[in-house]
Every structure is written in structure tokens, then in C-alpha cells.
PDB file of N, CA and C in Angstrom:
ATOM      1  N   UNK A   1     139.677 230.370 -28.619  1.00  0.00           N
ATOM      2  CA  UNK A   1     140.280 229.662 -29.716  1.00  0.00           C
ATOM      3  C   UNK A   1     141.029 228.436 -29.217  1.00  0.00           C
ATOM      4  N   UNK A   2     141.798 228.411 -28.370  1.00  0.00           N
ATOM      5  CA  UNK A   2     142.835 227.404 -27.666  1.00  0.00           C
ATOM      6  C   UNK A   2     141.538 226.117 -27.232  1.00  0.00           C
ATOM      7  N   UNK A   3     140.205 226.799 -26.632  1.00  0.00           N
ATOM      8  CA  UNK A   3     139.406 225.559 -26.355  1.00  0.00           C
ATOM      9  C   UNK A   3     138.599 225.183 -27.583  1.00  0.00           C
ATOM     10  N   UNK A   4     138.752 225.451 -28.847  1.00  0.00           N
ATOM     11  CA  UNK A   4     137.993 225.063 -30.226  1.00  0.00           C
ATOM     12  C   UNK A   4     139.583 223.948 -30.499  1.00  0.00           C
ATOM     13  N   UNK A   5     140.496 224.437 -30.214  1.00  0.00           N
ATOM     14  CA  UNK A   5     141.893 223.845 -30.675  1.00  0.00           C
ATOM     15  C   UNK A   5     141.906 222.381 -29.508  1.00  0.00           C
ATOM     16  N   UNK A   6     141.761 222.455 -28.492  1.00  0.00           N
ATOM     17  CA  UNK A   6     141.658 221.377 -27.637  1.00  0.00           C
ATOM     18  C   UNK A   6     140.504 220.168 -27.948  1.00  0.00           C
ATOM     19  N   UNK A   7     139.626 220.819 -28.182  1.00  0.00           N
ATOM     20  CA  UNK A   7     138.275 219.923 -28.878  1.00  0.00           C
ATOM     21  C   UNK A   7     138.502 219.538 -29.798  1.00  0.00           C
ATOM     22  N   UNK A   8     139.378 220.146 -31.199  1.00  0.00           N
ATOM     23  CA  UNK A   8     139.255 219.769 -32.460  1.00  0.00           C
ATOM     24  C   UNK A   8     138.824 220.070 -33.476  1.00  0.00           C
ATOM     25  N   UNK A   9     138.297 221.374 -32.894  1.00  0.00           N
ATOM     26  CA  UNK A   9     137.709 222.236 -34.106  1.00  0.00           C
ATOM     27  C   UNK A   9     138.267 223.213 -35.156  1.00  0.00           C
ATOM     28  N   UNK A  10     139.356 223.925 -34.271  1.00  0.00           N
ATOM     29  CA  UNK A  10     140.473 224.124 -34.981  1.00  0.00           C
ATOM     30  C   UNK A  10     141.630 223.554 -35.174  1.00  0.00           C
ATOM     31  N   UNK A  11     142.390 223.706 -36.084  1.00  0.00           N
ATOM     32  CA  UNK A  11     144.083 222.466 -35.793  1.00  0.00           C
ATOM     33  C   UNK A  11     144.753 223.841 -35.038  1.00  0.00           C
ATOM     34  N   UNK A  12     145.582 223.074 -34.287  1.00  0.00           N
ATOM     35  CA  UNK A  12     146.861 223.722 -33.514  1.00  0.00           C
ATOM     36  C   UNK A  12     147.564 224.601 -34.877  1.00  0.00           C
ATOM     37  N   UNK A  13     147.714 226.020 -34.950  1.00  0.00           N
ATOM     38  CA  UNK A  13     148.100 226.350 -35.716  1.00  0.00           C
ATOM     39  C   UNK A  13     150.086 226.337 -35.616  1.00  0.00           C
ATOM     40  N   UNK A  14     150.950 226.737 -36.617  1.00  0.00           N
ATOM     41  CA  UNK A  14     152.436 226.903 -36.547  1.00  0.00           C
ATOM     42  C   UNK A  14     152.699 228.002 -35.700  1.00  0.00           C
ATOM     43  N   UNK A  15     153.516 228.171 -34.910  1.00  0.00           N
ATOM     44  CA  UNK A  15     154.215 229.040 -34.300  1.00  0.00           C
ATOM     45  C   UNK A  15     155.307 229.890 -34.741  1.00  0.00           C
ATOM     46  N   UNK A  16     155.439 231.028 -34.538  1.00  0.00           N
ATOM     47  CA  UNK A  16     156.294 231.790 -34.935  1.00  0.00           C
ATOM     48  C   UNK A  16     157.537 231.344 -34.011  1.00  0.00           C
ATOM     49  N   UNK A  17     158.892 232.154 -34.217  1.00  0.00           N
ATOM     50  CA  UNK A  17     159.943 231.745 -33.892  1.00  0.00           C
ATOM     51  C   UNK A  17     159.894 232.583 -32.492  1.00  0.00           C
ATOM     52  N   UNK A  18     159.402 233.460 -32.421  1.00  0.00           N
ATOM     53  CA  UNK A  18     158.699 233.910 -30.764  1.00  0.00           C
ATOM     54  C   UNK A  18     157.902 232.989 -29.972  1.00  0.00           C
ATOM     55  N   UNK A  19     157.241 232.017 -30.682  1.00  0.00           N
ATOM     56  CA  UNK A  19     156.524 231.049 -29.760  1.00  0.00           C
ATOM     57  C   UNK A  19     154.761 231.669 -30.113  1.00  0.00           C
ATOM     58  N   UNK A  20     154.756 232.679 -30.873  1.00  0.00           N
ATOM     59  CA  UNK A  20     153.257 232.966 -31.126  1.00  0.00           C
ATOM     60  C   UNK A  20     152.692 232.078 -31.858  1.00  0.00           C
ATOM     61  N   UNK A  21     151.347 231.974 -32.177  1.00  0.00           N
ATOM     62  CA  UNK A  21     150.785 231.134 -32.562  1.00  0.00           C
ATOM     63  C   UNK A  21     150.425 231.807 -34.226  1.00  0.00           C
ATOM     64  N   UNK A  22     150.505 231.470 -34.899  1.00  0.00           N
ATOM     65  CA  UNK A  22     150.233 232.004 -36.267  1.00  0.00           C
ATOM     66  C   UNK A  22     149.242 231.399 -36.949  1.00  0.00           C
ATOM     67  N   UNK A  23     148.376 232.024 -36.824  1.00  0.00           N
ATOM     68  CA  UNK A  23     146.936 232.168 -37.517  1.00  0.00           C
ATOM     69  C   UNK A  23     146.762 232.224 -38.768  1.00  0.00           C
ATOM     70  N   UNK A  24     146.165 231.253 -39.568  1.00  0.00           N
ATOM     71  CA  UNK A  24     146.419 231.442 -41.462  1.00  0.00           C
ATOM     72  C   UNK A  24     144.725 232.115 -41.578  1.00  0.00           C
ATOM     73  N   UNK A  25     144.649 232.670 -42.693  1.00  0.00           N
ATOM     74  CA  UNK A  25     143.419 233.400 -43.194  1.00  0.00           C
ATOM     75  C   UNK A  25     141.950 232.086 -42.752  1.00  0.00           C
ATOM     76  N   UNK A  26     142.730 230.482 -43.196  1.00  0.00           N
ATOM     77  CA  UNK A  26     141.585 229.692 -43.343  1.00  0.00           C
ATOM     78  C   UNK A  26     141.247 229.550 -42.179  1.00  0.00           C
ATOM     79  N   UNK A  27     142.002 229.423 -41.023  1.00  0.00           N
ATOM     80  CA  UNK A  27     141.768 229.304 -39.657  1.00  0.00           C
ATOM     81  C   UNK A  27     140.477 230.089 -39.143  1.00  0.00           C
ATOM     82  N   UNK A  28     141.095 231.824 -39.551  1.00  0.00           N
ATOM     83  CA  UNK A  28     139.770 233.176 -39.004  1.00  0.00           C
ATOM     84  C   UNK A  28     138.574 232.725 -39.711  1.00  0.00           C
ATOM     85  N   UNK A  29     138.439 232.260 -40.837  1.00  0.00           N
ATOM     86  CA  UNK A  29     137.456 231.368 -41.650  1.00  0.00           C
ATOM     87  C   UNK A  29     136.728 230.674 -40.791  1.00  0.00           C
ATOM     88  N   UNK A  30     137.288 229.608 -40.378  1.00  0.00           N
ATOM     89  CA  UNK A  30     137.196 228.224 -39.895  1.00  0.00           C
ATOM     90  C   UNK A  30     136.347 228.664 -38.363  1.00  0.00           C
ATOM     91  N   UNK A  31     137.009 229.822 -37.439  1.00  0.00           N
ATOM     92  CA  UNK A  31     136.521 230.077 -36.405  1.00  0.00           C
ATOM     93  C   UNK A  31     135.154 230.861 -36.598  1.00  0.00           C
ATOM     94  N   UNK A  32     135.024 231.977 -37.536  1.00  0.00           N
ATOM     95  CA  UNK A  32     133.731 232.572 -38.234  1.00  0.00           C
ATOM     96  C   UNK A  32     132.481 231.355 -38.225  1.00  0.00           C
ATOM     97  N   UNK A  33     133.087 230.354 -39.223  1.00  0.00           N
ATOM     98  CA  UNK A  33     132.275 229.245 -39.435  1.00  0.00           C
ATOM     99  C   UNK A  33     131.264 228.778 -37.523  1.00  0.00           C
ATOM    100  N   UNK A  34     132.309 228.644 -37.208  1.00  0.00           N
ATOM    101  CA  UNK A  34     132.167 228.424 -35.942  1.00  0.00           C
ATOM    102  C   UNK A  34     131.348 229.417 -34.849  1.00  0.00           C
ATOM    103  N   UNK A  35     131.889 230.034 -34.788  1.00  0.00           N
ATOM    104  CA  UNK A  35     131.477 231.291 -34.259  1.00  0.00           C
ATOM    105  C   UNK A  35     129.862 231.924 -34.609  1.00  0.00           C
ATOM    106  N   UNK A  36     129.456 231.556 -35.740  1.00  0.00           N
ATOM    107  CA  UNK A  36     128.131 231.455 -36.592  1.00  0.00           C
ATOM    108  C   UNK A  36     127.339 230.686 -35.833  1.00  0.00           C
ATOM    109  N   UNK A  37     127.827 229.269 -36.343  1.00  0.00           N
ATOM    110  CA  UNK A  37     126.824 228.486 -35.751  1.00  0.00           C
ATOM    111  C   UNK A  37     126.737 228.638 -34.620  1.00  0.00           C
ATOM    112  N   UNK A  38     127.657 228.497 -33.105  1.00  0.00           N
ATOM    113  CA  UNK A  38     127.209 228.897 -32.032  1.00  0.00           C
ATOM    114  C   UNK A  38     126.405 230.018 -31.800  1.00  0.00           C
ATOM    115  N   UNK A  39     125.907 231.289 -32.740  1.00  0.00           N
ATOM    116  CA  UNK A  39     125.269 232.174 -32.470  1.00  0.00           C
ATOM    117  C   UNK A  39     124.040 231.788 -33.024  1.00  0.00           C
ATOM    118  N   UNK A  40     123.883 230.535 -33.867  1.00  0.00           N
ATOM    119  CA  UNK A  40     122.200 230.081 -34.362  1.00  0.00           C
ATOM    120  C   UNK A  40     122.402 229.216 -33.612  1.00  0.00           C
ATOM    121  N   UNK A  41     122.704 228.715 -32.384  1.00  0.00           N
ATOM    122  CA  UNK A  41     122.420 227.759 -31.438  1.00  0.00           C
ATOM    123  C   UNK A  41     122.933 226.556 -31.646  1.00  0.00           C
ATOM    124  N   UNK A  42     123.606 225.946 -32.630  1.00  0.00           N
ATOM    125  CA  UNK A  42     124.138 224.263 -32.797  1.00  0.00           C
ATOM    126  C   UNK A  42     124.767 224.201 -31.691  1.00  0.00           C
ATOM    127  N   UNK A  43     125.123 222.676 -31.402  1.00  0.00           N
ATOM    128  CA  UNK A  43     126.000 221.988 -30.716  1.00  0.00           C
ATOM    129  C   UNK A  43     127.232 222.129 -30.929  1.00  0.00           C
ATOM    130  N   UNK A  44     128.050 222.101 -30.380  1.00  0.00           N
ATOM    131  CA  UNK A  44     129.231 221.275 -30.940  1.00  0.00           C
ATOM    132  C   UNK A  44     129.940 220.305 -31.555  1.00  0.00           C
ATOM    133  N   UNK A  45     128.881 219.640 -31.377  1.00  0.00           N
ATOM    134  CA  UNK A  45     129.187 218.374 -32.637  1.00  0.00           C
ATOM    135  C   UNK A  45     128.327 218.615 -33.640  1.00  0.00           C
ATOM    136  N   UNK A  46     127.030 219.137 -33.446  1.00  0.00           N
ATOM    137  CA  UNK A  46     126.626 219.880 -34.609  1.00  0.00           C
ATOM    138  C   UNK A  46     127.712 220.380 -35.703  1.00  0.00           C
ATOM    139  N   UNK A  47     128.194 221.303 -35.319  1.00  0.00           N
ATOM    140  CA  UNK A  47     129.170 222.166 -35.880  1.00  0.00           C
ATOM    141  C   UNK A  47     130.561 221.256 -35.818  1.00  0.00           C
ATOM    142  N   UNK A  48     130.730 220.264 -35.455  1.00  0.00           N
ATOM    143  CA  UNK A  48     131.856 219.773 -35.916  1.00  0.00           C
ATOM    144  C   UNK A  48     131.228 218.919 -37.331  1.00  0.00           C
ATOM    145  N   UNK A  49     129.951 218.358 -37.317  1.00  0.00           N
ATOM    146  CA  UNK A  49     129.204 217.645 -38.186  1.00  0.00           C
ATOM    147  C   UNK A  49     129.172 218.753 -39.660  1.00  0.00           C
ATOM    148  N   UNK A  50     128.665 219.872 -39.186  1.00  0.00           N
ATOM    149  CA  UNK A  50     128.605 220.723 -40.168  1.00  0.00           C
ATOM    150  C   UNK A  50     130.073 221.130 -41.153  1.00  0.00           C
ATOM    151  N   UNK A  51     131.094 221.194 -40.176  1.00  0.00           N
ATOM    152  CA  UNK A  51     132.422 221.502 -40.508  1.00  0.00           C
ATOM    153  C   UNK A  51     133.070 220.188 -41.772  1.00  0.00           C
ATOM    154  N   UNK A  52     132.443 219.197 -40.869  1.00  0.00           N
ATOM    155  CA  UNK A  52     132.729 217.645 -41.899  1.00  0.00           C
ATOM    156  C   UNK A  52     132.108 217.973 -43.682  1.00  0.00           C
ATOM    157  N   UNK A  53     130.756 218.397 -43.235  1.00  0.00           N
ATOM    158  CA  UNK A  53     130.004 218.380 -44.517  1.00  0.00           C
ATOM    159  C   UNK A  53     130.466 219.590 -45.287  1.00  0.00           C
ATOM    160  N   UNK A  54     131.180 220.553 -44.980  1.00  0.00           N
ATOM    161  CA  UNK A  54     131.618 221.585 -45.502  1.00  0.00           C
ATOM    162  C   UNK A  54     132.684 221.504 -46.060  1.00  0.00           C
ATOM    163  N   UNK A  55     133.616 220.219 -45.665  1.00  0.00           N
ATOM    164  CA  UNK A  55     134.290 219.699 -46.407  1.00  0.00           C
ATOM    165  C   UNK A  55     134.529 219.374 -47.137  1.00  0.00           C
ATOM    166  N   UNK A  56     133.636 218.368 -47.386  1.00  0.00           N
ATOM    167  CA  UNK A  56     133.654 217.294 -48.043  1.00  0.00           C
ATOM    168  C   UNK A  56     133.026 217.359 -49.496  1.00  0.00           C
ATOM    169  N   UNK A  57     133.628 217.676 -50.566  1.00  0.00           N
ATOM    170  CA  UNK A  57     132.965 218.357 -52.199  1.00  0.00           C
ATOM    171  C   UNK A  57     131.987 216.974 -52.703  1.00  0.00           C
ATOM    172  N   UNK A  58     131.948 215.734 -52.157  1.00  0.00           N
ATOM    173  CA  UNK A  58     131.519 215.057 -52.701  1.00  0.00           C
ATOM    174  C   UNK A  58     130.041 214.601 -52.054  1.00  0.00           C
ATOM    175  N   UNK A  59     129.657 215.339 -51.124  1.00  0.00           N
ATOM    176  CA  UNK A  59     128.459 215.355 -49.842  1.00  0.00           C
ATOM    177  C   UNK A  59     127.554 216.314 -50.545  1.00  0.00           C
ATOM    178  N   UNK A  60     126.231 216.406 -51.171  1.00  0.00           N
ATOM    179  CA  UNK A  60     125.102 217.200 -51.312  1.00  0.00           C
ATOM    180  C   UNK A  60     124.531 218.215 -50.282  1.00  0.00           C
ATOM    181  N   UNK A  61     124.062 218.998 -50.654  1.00  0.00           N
ATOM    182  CA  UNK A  61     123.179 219.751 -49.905  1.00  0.00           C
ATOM    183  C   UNK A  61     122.079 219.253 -48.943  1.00  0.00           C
ATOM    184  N   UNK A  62     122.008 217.821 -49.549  1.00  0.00           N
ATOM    185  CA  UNK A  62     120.884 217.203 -48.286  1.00  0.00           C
ATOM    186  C   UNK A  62     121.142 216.827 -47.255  1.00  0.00           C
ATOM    187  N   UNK A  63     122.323 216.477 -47.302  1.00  0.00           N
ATOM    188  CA  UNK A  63     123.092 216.066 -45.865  1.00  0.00           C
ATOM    189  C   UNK A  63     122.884 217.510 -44.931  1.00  0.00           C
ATOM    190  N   UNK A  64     123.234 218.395 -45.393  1.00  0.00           N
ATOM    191  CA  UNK A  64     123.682 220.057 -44.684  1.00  0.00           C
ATOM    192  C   UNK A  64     122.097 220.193 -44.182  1.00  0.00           C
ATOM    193  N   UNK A  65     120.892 220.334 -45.150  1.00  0.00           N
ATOM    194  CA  UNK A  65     119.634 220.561 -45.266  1.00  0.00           C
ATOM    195  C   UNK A  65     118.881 219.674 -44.141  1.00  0.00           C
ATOM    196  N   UNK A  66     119.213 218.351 -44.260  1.00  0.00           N
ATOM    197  CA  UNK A  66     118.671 217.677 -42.905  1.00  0.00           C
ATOM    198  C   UNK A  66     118.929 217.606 -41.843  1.00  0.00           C
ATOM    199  N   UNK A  67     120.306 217.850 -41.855  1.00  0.00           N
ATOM    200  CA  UNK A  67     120.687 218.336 -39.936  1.00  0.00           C
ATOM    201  C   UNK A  67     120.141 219.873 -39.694  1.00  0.00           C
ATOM    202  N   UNK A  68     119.930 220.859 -40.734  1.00  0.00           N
ATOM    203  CA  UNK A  68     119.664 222.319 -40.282  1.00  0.00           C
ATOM    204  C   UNK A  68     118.554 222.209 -40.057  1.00  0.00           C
ATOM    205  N   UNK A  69     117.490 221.343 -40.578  1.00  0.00           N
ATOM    206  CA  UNK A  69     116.230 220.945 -40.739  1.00  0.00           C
ATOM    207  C   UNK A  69     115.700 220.145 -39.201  1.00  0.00           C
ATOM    208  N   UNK A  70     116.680 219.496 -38.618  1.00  0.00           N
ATOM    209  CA  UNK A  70     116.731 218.879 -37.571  1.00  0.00           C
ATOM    210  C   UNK A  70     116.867 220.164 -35.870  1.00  0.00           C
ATOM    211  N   UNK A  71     117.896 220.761 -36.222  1.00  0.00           N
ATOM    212  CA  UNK A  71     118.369 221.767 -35.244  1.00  0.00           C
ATOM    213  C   UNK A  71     116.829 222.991 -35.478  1.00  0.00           C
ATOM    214  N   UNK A  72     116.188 223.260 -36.330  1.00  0.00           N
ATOM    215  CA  UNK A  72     115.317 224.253 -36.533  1.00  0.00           C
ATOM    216  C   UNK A  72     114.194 223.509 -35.472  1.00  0.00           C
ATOM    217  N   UNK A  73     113.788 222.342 -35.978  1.00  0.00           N
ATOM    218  CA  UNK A  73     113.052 221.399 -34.916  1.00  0.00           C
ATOM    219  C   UNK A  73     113.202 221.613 -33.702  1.00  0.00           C
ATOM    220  N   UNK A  74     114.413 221.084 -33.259  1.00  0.00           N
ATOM    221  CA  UNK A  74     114.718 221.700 -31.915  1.00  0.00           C
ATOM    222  C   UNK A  74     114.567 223.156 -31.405  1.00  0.00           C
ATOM    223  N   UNK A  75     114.798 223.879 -31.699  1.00  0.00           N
ATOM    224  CA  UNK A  75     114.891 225.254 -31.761  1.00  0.00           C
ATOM    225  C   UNK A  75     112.779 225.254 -31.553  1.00  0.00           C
ATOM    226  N   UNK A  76     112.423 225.153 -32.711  1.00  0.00           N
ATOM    227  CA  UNK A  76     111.174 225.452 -32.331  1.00  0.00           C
ATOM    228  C   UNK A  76     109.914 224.723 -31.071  1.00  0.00           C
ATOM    229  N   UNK A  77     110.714 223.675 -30.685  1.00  0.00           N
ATOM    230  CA  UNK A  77     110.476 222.764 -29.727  1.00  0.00           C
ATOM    231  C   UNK A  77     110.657 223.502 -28.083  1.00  0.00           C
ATOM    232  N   UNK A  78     111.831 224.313 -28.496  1.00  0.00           N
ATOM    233  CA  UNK A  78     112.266 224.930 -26.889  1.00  0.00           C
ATOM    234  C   UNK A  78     111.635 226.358 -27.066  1.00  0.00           C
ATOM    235  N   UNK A  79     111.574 226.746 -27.846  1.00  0.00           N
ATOM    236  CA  UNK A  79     110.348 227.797 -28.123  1.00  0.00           C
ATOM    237  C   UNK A  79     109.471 227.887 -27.696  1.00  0.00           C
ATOM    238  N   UNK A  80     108.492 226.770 -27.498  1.00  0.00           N
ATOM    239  CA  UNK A  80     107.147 226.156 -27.533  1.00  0.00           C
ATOM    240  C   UNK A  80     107.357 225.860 -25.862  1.00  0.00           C
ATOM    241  N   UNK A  81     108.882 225.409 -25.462  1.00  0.00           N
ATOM    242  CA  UNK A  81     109.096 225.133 -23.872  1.00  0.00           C
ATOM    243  C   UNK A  81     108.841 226.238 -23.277  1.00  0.00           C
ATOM    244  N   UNK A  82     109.553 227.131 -23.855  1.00  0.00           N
ATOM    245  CA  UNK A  82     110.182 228.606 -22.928  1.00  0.00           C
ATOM    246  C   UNK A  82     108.928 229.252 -22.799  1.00  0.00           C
ATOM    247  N   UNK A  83     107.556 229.422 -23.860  1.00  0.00           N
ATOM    248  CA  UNK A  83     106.559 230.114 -24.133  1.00  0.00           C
ATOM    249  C   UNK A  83     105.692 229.232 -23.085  1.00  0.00           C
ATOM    250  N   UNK A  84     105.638 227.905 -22.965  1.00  0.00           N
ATOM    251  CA  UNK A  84     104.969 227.417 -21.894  1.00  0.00           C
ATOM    252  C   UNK A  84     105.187 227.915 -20.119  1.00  0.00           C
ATOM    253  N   UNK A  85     106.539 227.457 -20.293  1.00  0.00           N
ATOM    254  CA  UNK A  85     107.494 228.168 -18.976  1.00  0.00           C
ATOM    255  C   UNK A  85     106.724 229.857 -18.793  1.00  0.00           C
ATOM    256  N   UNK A  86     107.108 230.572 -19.740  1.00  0.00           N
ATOM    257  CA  UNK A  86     106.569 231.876 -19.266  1.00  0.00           C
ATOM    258  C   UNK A  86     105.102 231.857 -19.443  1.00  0.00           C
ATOM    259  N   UNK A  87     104.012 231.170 -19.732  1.00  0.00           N
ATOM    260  CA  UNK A  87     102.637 231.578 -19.552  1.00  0.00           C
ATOM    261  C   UNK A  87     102.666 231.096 -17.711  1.00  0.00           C
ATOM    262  N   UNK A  88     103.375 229.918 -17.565  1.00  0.00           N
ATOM    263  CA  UNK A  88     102.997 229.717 -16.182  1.00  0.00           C
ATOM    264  C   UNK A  88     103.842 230.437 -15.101  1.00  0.00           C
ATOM    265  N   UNK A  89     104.706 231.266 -15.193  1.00  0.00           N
ATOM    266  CA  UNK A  89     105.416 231.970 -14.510  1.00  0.00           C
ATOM    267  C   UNK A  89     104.467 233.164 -14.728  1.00  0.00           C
ATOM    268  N   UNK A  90     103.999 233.542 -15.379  1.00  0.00           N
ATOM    269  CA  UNK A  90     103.339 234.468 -15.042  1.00  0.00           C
ATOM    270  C   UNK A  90     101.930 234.366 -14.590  1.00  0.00           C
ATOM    271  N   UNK A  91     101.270 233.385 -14.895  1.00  0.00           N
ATOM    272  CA  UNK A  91     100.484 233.172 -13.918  1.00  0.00           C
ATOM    273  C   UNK A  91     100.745 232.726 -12.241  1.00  0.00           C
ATOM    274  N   UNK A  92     101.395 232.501 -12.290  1.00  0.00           N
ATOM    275  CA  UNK A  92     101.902 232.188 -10.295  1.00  0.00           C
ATOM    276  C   UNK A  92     102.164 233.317 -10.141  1.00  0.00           C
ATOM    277  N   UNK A  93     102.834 234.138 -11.110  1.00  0.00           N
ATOM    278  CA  UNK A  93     103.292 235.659 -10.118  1.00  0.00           C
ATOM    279  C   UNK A  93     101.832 236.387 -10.266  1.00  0.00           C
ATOM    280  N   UNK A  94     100.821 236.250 -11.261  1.00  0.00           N
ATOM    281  CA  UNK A  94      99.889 236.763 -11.045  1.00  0.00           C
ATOM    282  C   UNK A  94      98.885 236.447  -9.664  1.00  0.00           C
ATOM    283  N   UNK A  95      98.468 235.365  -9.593  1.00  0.00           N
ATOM    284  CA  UNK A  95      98.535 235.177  -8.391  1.00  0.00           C
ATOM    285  C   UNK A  95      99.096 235.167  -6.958  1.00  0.00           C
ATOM    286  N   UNK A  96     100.284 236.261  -7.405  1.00  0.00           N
ATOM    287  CA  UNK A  96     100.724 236.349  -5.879  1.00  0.00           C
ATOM    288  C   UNK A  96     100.158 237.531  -5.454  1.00  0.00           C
ATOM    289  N   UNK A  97      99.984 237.339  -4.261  1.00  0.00           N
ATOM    290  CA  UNK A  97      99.377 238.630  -3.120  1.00  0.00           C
ATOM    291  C   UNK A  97      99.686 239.446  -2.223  1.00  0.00           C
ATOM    292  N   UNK A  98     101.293 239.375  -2.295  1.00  0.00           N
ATOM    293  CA  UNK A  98     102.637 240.122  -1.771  1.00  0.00           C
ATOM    294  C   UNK A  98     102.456 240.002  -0.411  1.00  0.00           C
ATOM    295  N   UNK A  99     101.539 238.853   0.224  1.00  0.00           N
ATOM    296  CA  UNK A  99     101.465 238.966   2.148  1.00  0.00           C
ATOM    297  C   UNK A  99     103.175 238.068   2.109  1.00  0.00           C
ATOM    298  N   UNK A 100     102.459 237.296   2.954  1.00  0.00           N
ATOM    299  CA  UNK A 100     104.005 237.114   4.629  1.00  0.00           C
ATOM    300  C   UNK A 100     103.845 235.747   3.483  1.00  0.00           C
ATOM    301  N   UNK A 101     105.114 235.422   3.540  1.00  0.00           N
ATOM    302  CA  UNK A 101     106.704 234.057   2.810  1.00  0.00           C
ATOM    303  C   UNK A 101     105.562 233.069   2.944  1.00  0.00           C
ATOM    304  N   UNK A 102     105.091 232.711   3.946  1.00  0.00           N
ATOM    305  CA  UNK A 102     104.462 231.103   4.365  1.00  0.00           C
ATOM    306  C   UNK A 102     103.117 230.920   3.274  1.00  0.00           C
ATOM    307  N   UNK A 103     102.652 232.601   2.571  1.00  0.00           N
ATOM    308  CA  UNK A 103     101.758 232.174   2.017  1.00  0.00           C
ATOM    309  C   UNK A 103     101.918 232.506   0.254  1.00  0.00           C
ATOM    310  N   UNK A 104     103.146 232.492   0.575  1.00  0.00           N
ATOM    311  CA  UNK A 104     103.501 232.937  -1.056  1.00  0.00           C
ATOM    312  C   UNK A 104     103.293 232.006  -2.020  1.00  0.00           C
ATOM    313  N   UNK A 105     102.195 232.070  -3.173  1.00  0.00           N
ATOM    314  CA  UNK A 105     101.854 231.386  -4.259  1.00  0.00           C
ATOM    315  C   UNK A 105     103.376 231.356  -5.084  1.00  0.00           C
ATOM    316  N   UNK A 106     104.161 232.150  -5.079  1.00  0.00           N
ATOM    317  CA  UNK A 106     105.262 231.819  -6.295  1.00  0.00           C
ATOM    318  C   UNK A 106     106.490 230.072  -5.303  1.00  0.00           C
ATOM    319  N   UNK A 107     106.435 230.132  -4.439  1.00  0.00           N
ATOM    320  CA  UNK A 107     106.949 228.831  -3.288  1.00  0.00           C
ATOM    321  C   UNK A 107     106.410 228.230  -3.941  1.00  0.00           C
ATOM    322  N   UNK A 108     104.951 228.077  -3.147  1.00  0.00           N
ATOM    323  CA  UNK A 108     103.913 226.816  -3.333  1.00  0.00           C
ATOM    324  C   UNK A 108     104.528 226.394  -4.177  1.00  0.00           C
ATOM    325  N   UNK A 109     104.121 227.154  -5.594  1.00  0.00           N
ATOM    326  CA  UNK A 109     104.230 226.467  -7.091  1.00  0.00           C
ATOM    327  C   UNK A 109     105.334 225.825  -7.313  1.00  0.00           C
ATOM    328  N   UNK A 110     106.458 226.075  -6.472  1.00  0.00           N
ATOM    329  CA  UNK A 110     107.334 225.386  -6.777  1.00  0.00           C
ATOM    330  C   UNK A 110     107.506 224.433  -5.609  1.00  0.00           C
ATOM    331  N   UNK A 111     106.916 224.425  -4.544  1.00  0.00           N
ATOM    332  CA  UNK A 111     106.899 222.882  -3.790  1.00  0.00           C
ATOM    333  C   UNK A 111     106.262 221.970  -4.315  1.00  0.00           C
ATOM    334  N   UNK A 112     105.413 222.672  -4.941  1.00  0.00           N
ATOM    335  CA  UNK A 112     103.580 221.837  -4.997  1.00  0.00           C
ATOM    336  C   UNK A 112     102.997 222.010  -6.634  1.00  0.00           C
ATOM    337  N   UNK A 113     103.801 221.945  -7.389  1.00  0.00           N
ATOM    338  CA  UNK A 113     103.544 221.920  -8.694  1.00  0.00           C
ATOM    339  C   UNK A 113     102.331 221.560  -9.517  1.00  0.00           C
ATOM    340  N   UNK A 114     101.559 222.285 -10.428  1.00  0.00           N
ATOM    341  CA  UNK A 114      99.984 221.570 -10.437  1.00  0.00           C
ATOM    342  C   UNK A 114     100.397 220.253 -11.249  1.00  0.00           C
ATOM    343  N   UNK A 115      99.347 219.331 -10.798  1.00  0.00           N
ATOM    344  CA  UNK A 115      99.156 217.804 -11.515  1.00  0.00           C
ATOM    345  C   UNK A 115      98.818 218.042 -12.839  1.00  0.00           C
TER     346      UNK A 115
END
């Protein structure tokens, strides 16, 4: 919370007369909000972007709709990475033949990368 508060995502909340920090209902809100989107993958400025538009009563749904529309893109883009990444990781380990280091296909592939 203190590093959402340093960034700007949360405000510095009031302190109690102990020096605690006192947390209002909208705050646990505010961090949920937060806490969300980092678990569907946004940025941080994503989610500070999102936080803006959640604001703001006079901003449409298209604004919200085209950045989620944007981040899904991405998302399915590194999908498409990671699924590439693992067809070829598993082909180099398929091709390995468990002899002696100097002739290990999983190296090579990574000295000698195919063209």
C-alpha cells in the first residue's frame, strides 16, 4: 500500500493520534480496484488511466472499452509469444540426447539460434 501511496495511486491517508495510518472504506475500494487490475495484467499507468476514467462521470464507456480492448491485444499477442517460446523449447529439449555438455542441443540453441 505505502508503494501504491508513493506512486500515486492511493492518497496518503489521515493518521490517527497514535501515528497509524487510517484507512477510509474508499481507500480498501480504491486498492481492490487496483489490486484487480494487476491480477488481469495492466500496467500501472494502465490502472492509473483506468482509475482517471473511473472517475470521471462525464467520460463514456468507450474510453474504458478501448484501452481494455487495447490491453486484451496485448495479452493475446504474448500468448501467441509464450506458445511460440514453448513449441521451440520443446523442441530443443526434444532433441536433446543427454551425452557429455560440449554436445548438448539445449546450449547450441542458445549460442547458435536457428536463422
Amino acid at each position: 500500500m505505502r508503494y501504491y501511496e508513493r506512486i500515486g495511486l492511493l492518497p496518503a491517508p489521515p493518521r490517527t493520534a497514535g501515528g497509524y495510518r487510517d484507512y477510509r472504506p474508499a481507500d480498501a475500494d480504491r486498492l481492490r480496484f487496483i489490486s484487480r487490475g494487476r491480477e488481469l495484467g495492466f500496467s500501472l499507468e494502465e490502472i492509473r488511466s483506468l482509475l482517471g476514467l473511473a472517475e470521471d462521470d462525464g467520460l463514456s464507456c468507450q474510453d474504458v472499452d478501448r484501452l481494455a480492448r487495447g490491453h486484451l491485444l496485448d495479452i493475446r499477442n504474448r500468448l501467441n509469444d509464450l506458445q511460440r517460446m514453448a513449441s521451440e523449447l520443446e523442441r530443443v529439449i526434444g532433441s536433446c540426447s543427454g551425452g557429455e555438455r560440449g554436445q548438448c542441443a539445449i546450449l547450441d540453441t542458445l549460442r547458435h539460434p536457428p536463422s
